[in-house]
PDB file of N, CA and C in Angstrom:
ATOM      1  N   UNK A   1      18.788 -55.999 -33.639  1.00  0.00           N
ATOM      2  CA  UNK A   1      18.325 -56.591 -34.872  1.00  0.00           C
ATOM      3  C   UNK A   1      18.830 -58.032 -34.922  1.00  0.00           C
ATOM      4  N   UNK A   2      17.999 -59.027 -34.936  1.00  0.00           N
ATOM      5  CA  UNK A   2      18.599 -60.563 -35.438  1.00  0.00           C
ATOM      6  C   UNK A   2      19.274 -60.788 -36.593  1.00  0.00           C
ATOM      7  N   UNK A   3      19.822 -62.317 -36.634  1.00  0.00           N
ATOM      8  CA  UNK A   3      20.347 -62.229 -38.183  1.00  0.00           C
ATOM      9  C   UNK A   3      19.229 -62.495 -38.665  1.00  0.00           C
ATOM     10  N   UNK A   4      18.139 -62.774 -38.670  1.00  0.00           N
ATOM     11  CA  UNK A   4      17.360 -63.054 -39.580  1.00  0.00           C
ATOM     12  C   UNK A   4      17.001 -61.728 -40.504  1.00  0.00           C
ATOM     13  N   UNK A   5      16.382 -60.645 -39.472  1.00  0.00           N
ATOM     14  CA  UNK A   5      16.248 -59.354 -39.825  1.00  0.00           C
ATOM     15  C   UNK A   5      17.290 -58.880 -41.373  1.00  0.00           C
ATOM     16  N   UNK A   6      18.726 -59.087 -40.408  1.00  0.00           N
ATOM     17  CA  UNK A   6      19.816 -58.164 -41.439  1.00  0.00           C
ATOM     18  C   UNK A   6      20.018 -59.370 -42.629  1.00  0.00           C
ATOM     19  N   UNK A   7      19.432 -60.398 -42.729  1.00  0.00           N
ATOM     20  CA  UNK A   7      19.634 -61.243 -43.897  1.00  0.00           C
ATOM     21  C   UNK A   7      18.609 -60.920 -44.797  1.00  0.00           C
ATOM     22  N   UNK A   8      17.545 -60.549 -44.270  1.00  0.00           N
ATOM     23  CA  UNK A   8      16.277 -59.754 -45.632  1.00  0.00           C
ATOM     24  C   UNK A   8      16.086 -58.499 -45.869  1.00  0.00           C
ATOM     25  N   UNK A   9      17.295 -57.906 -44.983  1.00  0.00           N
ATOM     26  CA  UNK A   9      17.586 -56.568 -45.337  1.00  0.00           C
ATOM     27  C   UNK A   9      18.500 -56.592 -46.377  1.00  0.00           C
ATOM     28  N   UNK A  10      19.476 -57.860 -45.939  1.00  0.00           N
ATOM     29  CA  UNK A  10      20.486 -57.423 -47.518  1.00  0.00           C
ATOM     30  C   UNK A  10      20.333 -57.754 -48.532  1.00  0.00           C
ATOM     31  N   UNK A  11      19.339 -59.055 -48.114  1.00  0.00           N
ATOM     32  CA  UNK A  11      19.016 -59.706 -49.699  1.00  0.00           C
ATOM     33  C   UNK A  11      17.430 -59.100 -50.579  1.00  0.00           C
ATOM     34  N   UNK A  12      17.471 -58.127 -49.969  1.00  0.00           N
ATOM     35  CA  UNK A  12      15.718 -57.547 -50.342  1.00  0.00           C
ATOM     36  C   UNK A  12      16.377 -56.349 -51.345  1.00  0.00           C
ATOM     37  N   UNK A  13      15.857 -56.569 -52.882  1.00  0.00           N
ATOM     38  CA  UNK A  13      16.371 -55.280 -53.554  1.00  0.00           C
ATOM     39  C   UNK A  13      14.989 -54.791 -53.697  1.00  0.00           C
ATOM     40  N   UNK A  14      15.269 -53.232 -54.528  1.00  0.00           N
ATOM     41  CA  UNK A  14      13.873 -52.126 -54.260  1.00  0.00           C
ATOM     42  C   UNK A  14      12.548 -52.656 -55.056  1.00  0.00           C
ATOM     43  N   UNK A  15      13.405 -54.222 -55.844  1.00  0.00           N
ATOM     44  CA  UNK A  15      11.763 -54.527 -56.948  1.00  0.00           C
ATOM     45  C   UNK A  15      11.081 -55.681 -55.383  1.00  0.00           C
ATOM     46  N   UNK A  16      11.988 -56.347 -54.245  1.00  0.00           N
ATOM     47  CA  UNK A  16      11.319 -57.135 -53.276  1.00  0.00           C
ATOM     48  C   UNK A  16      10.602 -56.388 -52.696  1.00  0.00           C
ATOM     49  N   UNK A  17      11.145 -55.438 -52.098  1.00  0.00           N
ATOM     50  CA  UNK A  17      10.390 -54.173 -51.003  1.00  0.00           C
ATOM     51  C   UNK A  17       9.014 -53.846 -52.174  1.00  0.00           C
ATOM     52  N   UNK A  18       9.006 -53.655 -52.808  1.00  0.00           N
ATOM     53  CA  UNK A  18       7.719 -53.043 -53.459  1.00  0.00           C
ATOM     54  C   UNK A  18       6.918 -53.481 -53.713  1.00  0.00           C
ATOM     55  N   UNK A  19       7.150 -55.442 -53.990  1.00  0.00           N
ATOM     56  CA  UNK A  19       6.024 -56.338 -54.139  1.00  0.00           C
ATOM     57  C   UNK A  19       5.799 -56.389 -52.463  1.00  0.00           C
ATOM     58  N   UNK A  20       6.747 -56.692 -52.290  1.00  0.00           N
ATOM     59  CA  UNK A  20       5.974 -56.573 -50.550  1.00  0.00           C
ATOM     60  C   UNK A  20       5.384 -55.468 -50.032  1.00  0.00           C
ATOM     61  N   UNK A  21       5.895 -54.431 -49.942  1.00  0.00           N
ATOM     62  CA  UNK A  21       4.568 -53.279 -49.798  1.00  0.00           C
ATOM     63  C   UNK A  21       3.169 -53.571 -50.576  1.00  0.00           C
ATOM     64  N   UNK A  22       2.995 -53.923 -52.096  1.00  0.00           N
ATOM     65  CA  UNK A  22       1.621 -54.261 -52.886  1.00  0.00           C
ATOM     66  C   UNK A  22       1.167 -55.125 -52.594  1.00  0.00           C
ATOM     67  N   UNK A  23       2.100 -56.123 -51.450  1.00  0.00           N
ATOM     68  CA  UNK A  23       0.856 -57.143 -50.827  1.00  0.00           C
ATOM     69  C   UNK A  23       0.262 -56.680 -49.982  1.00  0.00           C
ATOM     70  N   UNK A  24       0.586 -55.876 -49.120  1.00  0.00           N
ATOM     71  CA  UNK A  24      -0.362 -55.221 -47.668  1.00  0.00           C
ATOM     72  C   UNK A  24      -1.318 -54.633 -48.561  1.00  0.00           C
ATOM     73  N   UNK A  25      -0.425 -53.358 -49.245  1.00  0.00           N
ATOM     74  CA  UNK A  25      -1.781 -52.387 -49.868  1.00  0.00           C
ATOM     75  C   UNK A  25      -2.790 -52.971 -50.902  1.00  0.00           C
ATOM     76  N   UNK A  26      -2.676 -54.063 -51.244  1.00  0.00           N
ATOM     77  CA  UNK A  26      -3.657 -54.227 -52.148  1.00  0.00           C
ATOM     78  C   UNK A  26      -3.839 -56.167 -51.601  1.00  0.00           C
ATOM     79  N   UNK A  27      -4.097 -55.684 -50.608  1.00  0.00           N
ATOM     80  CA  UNK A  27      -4.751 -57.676 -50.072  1.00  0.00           C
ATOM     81  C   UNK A  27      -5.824 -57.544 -49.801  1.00  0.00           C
ATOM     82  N   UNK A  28      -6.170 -58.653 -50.014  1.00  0.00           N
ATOM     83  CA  UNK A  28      -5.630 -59.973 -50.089  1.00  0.00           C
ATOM     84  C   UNK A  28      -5.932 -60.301 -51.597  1.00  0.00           C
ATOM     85  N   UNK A  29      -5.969 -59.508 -52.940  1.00  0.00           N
ATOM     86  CA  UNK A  29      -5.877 -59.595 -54.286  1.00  0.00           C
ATOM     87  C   UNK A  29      -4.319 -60.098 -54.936  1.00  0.00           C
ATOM     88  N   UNK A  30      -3.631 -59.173 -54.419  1.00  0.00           N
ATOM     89  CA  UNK A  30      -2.117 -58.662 -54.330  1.00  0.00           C
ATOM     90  C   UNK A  30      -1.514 -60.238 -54.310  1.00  0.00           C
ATOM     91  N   UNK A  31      -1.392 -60.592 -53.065  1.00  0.00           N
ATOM     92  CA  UNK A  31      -0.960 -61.830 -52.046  1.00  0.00           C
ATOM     93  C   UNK A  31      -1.310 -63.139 -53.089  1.00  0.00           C
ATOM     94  N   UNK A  32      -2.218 -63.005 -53.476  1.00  0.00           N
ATOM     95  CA  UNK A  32      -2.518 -64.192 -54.821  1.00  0.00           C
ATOM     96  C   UNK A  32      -2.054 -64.350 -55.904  1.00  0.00           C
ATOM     97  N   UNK A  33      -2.045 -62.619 -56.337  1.00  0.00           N
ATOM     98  CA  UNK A  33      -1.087 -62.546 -57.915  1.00  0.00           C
ATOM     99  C   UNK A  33       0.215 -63.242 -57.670  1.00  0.00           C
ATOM    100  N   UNK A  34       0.608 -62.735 -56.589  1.00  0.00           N
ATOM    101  CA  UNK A  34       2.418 -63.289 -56.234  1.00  0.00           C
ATOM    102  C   UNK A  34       2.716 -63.960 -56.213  1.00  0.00           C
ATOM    103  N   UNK A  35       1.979 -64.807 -55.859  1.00  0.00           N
ATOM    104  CA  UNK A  35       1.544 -66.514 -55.382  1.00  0.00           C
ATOM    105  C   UNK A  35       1.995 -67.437 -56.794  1.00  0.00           C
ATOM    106  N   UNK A  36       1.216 -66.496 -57.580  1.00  0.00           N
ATOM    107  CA  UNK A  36       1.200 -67.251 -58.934  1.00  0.00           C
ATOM    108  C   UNK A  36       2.113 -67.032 -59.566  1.00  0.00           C
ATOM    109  N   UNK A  37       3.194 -66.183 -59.625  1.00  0.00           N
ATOM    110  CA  UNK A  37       4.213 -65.454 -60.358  1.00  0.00           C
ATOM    111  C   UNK A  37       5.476 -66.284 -59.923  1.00  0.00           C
ATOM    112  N   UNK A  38       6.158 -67.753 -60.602  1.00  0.00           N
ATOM    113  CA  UNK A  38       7.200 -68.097 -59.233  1.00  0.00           C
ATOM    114  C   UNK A  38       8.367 -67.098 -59.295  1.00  0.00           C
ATOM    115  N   UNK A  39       8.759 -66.513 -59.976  1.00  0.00           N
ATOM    116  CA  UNK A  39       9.941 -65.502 -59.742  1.00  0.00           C
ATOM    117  C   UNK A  39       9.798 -64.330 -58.797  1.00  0.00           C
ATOM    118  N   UNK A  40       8.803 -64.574 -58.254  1.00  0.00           N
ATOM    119  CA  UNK A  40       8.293 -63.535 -57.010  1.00  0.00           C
ATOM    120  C   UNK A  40       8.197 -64.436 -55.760  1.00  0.00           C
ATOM    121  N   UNK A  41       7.535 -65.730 -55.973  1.00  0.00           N
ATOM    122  CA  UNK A  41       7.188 -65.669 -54.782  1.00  0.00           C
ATOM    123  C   UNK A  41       8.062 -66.982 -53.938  1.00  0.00           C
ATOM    124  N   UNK A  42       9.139 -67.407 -55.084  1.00  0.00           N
ATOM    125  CA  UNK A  42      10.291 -68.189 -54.826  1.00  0.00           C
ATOM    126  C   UNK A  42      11.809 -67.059 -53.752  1.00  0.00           C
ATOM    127  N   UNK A  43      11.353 -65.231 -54.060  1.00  0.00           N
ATOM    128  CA  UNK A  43      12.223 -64.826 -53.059  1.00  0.00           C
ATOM    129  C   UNK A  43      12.013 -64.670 -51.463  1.00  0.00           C
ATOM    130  N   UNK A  44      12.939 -64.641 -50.970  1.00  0.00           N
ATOM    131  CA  UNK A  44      12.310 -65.087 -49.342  1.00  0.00           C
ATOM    132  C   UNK A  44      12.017 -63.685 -48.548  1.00  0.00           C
ATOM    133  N   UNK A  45      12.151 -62.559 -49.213  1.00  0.00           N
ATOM    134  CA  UNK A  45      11.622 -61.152 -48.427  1.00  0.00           C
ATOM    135  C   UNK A  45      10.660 -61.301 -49.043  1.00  0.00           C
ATOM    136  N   UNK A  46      10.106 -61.534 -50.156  1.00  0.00           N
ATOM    137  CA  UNK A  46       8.790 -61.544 -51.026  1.00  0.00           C
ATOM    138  C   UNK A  46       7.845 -62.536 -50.003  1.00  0.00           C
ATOM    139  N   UNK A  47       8.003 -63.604 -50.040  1.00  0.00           N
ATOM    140  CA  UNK A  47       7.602 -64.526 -49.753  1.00  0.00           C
ATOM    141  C   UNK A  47       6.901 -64.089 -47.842  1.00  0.00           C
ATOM    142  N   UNK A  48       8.062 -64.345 -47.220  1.00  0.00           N
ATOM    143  CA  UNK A  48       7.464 -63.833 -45.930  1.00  0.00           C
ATOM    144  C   UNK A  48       6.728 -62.536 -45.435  1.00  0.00           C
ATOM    145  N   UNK A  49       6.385 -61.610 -46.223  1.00  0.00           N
ATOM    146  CA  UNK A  49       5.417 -60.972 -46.303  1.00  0.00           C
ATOM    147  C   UNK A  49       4.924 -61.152 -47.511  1.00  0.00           C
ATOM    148  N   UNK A  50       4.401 -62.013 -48.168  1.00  0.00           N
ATOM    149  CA  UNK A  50       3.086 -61.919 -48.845  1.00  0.00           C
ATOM    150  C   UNK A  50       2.322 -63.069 -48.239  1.00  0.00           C
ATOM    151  N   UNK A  51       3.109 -64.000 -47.334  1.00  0.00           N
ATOM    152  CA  UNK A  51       1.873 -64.981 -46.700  1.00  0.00           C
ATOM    153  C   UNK A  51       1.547 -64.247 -45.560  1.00  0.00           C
ATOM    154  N   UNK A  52       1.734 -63.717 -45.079  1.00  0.00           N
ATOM    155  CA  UNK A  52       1.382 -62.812 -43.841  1.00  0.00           C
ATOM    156  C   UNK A  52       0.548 -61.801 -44.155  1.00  0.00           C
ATOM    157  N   UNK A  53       0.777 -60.846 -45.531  1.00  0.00           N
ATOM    158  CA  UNK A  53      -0.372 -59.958 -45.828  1.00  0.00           C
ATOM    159  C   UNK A  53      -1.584 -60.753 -46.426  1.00  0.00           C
ATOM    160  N   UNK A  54      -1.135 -61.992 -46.401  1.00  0.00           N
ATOM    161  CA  UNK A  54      -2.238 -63.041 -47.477  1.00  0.00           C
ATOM    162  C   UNK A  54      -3.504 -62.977 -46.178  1.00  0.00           C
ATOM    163  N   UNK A  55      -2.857 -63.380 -45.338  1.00  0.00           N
ATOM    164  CA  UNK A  55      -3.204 -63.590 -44.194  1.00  0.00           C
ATOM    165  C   UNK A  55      -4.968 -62.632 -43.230  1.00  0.00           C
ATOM    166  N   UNK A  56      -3.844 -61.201 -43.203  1.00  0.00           N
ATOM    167  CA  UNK A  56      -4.019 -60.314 -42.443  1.00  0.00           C
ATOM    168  C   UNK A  56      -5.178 -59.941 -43.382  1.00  0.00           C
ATOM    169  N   UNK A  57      -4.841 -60.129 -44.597  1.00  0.00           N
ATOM    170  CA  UNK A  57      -6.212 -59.028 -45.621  1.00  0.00           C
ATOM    171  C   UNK A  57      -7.258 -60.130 -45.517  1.00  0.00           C
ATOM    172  N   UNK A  58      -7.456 -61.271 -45.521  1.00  0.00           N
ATOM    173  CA  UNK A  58      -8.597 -62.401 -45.801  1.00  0.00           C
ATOM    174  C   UNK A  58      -9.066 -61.894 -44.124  1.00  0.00           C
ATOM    175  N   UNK A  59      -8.326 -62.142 -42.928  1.00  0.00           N
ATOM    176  CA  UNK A  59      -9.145 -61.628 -41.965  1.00  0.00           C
ATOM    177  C   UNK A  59      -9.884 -59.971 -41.570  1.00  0.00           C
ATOM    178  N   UNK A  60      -8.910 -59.521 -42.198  1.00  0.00           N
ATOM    179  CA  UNK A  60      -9.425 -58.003 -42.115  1.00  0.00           C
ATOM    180  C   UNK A  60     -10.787 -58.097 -42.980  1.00  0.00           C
ATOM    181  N   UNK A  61     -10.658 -58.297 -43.855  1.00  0.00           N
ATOM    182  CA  UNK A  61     -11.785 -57.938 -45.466  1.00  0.00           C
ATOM    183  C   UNK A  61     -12.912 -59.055 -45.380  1.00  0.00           C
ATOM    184  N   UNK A  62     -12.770 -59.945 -44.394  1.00  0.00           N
ATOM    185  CA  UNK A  62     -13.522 -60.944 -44.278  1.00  0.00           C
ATOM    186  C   UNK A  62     -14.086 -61.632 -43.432  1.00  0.00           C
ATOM    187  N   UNK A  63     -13.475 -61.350 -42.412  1.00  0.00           N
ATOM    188  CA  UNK A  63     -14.289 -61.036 -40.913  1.00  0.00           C
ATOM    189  C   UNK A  63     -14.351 -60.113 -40.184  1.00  0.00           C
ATOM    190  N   UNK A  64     -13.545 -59.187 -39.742  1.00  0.00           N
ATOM    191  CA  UNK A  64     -13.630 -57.801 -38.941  1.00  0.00           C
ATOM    192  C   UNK A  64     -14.033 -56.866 -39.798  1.00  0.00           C
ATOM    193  N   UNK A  65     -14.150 -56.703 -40.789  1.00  0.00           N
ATOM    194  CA  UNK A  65     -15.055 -55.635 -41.285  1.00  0.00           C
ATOM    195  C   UNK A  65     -16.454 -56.152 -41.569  1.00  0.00           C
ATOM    196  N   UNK A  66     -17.187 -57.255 -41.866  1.00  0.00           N
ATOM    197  CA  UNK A  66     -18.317 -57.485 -41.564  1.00  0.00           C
ATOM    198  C   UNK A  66     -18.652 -57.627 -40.363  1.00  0.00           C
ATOM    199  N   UNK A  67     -17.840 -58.146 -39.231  1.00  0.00           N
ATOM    200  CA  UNK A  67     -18.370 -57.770 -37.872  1.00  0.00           C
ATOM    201  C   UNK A  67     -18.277 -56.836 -37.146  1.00  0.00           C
ATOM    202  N   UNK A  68     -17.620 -55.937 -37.737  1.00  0.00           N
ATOM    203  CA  UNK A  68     -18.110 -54.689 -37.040  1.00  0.00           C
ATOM    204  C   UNK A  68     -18.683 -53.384 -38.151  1.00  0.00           C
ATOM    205  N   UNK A  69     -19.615 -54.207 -38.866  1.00  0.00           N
ATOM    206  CA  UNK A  69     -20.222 -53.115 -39.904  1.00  0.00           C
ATOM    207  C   UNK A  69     -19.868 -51.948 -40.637  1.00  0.00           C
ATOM    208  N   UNK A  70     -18.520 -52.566 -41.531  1.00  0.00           N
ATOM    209  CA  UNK A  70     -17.981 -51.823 -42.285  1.00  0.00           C
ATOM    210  C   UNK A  70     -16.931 -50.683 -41.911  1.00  0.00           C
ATOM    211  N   UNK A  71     -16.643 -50.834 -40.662  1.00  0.00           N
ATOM    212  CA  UNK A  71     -15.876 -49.628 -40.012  1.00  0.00           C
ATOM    213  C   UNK A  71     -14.201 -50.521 -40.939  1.00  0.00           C
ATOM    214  N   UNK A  72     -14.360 -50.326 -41.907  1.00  0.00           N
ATOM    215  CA  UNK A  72     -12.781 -50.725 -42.429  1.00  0.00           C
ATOM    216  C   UNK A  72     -11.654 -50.090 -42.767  1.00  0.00           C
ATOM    217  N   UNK A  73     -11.746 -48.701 -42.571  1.00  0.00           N
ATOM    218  CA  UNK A  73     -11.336 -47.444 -42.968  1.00  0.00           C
ATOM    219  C   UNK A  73      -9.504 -47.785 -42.122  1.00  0.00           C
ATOM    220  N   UNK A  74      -9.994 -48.173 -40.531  1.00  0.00           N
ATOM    221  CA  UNK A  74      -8.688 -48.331 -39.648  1.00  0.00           C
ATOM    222  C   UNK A  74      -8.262 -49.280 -39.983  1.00  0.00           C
ATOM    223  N   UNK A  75      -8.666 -50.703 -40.406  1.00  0.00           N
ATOM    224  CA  UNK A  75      -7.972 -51.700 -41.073  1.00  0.00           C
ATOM    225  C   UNK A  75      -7.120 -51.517 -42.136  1.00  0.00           C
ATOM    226  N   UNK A  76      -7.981 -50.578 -43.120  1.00  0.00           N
ATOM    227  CA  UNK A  76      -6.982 -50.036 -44.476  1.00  0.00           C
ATOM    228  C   UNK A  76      -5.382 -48.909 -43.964  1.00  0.00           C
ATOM    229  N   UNK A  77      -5.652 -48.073 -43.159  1.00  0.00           N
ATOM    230  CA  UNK A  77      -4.224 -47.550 -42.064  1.00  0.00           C
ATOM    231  C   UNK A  77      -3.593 -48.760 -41.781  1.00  0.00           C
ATOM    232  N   UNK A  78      -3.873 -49.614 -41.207  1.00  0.00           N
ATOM    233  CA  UNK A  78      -2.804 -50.433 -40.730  1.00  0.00           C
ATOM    234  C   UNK A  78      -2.383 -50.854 -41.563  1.00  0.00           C
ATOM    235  N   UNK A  79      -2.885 -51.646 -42.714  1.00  0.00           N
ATOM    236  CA  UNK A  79      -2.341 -52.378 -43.953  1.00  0.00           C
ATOM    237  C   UNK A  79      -1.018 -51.267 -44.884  1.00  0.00           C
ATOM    238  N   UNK A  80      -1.834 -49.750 -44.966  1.00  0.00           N
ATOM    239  CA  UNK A  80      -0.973 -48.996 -45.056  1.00  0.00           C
ATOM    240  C   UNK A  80       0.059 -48.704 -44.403  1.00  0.00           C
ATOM    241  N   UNK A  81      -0.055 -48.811 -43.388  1.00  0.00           N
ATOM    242  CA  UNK A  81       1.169 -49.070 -42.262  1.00  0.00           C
ATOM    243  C   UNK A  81       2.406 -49.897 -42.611  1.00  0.00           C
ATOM    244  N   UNK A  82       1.640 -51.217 -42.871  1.00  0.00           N
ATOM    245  CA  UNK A  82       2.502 -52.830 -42.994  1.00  0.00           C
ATOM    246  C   UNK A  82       3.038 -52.243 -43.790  1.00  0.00           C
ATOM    247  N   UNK A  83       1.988 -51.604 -44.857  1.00  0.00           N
ATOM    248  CA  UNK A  83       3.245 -51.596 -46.621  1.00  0.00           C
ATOM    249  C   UNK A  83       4.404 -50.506 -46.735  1.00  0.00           C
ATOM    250  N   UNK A  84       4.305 -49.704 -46.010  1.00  0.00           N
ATOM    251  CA  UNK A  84       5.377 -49.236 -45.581  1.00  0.00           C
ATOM    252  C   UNK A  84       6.588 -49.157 -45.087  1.00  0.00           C
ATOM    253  N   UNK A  85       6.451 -50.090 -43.883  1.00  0.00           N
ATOM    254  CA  UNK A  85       7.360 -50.982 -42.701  1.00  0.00           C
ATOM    255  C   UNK A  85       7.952 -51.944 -43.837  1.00  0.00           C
ATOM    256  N   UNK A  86       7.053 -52.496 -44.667  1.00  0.00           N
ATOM    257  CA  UNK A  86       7.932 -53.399 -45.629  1.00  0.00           C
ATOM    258  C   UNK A  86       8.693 -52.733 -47.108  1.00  0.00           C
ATOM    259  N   UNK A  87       8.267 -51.737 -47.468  1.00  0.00           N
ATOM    260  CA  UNK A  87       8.976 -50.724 -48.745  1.00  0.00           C
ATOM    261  C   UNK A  87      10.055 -50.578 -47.973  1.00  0.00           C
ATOM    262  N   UNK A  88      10.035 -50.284 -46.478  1.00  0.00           N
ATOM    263  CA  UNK A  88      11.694 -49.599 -45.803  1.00  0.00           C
ATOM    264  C   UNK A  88      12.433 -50.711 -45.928  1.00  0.00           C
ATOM    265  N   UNK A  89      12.203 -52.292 -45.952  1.00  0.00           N
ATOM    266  CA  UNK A  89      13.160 -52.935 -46.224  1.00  0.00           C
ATOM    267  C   UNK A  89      12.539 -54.216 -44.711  1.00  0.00           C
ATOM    268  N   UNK A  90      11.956 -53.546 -43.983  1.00  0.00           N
ATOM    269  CA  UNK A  90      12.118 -54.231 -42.428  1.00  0.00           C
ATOM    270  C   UNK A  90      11.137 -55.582 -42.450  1.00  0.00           C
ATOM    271  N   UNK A  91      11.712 -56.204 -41.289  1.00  0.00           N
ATOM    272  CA  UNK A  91      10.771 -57.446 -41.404  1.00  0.00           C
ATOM    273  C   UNK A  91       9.649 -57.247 -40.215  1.00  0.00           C
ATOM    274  N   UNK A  92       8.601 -57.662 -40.300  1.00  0.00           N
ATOM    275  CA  UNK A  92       7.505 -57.443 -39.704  1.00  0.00           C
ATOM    276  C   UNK A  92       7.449 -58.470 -38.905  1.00  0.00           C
ATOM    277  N   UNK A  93       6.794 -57.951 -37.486  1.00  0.00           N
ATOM    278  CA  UNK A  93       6.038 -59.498 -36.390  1.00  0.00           C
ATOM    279  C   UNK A  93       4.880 -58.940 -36.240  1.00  0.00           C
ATOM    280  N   UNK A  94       3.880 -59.391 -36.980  1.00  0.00           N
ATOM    281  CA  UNK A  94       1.904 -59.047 -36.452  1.00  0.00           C
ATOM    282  C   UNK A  94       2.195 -60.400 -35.407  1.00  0.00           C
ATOM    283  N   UNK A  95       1.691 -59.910 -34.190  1.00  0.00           N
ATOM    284  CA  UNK A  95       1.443 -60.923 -33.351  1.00  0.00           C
ATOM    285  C   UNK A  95       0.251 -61.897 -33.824  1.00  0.00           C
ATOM    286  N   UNK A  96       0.543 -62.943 -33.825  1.00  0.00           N
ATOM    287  CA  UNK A  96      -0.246 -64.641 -34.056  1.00  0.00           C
ATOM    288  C   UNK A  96      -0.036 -64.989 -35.110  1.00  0.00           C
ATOM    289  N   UNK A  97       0.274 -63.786 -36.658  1.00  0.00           N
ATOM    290  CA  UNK A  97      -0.084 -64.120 -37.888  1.00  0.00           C
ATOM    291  C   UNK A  97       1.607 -64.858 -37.703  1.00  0.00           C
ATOM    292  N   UNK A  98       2.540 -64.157 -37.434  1.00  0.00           N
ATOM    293  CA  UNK A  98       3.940 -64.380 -37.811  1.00  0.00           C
ATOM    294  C   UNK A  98       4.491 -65.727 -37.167  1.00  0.00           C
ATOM    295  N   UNK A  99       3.888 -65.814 -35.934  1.00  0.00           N
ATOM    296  CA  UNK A  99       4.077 -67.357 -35.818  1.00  0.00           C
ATOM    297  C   UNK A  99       3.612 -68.224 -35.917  1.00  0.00           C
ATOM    298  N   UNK A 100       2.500 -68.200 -36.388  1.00  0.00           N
ATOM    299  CA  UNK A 100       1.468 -69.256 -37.393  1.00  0.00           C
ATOM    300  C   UNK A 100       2.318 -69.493 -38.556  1.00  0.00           C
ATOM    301  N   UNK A 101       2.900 -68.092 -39.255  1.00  0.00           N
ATOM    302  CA  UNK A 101       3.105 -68.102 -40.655  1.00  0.00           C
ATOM    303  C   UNK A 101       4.701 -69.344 -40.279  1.00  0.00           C
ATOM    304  N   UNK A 102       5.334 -68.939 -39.399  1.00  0.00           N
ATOM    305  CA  UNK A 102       6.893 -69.931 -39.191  1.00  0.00           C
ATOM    306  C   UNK A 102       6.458 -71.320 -38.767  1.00  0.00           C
ATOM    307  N   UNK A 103       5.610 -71.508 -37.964  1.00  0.00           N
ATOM    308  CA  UNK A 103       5.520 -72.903 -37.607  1.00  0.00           C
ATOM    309  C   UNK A 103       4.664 -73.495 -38.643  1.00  0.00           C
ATOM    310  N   UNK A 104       4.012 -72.883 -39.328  1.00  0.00           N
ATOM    311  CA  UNK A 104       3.515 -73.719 -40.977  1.00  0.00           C
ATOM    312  C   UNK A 104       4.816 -73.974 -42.100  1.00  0.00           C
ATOM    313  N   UNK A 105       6.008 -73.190 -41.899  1.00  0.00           N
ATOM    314  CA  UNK A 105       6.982 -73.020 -42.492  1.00  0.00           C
ATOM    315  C   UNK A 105       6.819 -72.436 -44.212  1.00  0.00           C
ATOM    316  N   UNK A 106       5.645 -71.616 -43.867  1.00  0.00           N
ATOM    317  CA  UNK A 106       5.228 -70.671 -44.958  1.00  0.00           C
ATOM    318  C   UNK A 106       6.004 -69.950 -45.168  1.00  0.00           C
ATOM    319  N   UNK A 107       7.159 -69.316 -44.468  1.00  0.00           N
ATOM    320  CA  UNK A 107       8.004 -68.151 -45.066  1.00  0.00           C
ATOM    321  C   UNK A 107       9.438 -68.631 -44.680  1.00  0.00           C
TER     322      UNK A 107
END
């Protein structure tokens, strides 16, 4: 585990983990409310997953499910997935989104 990891493990309490889980499960709607809320989206477990689920749901919901004709059912599992991985507390790497999201210095 890095320090980065065990630093948003300790500083993530159960109200961070849960907005971050409601950004996977409910994006890319979710990811906007938060956006707007600054006492949410000024914390840094909040923050680095909700630009990343911001992310993942605008491409899921907005290009891979119209290009491949609605098959969105496995997109919605994975998102369920993410929001999970993030309720446990853990920090996530989606390959491309997560280092897009650091070298923009979005999270």
């Amino acid at each position: 585990m890095t320090e980065d990891e065990m630093m948003n493990e300790s500083e993530s309490s159960s109200d961070d983990r849960l907005f971050a889980a409601m950004a996977y499960a409910l994006s890319p709607l979710m990811p906007i409310i938060i956006l707007i809320m600054p006492d949410k989206r000024d914390r840094a477990f909040i923050r680095s997953h909700n630009v990343q689920a911001l992310i993942v749901g605008v491409l899921l919901w907005f290009i891979i499910v119209p290009l491949t004709f609605g098959c969105g059912s496995i997109g919605w599992l994975v998102l369920l997935y993410l929001a999970y991985e993030a309720y446990q507390g853990k920090t996530i790497n989606i390959p491309l989104v997560s280092n897009f999201v650091k070298n923009q210095n979005w999270a």
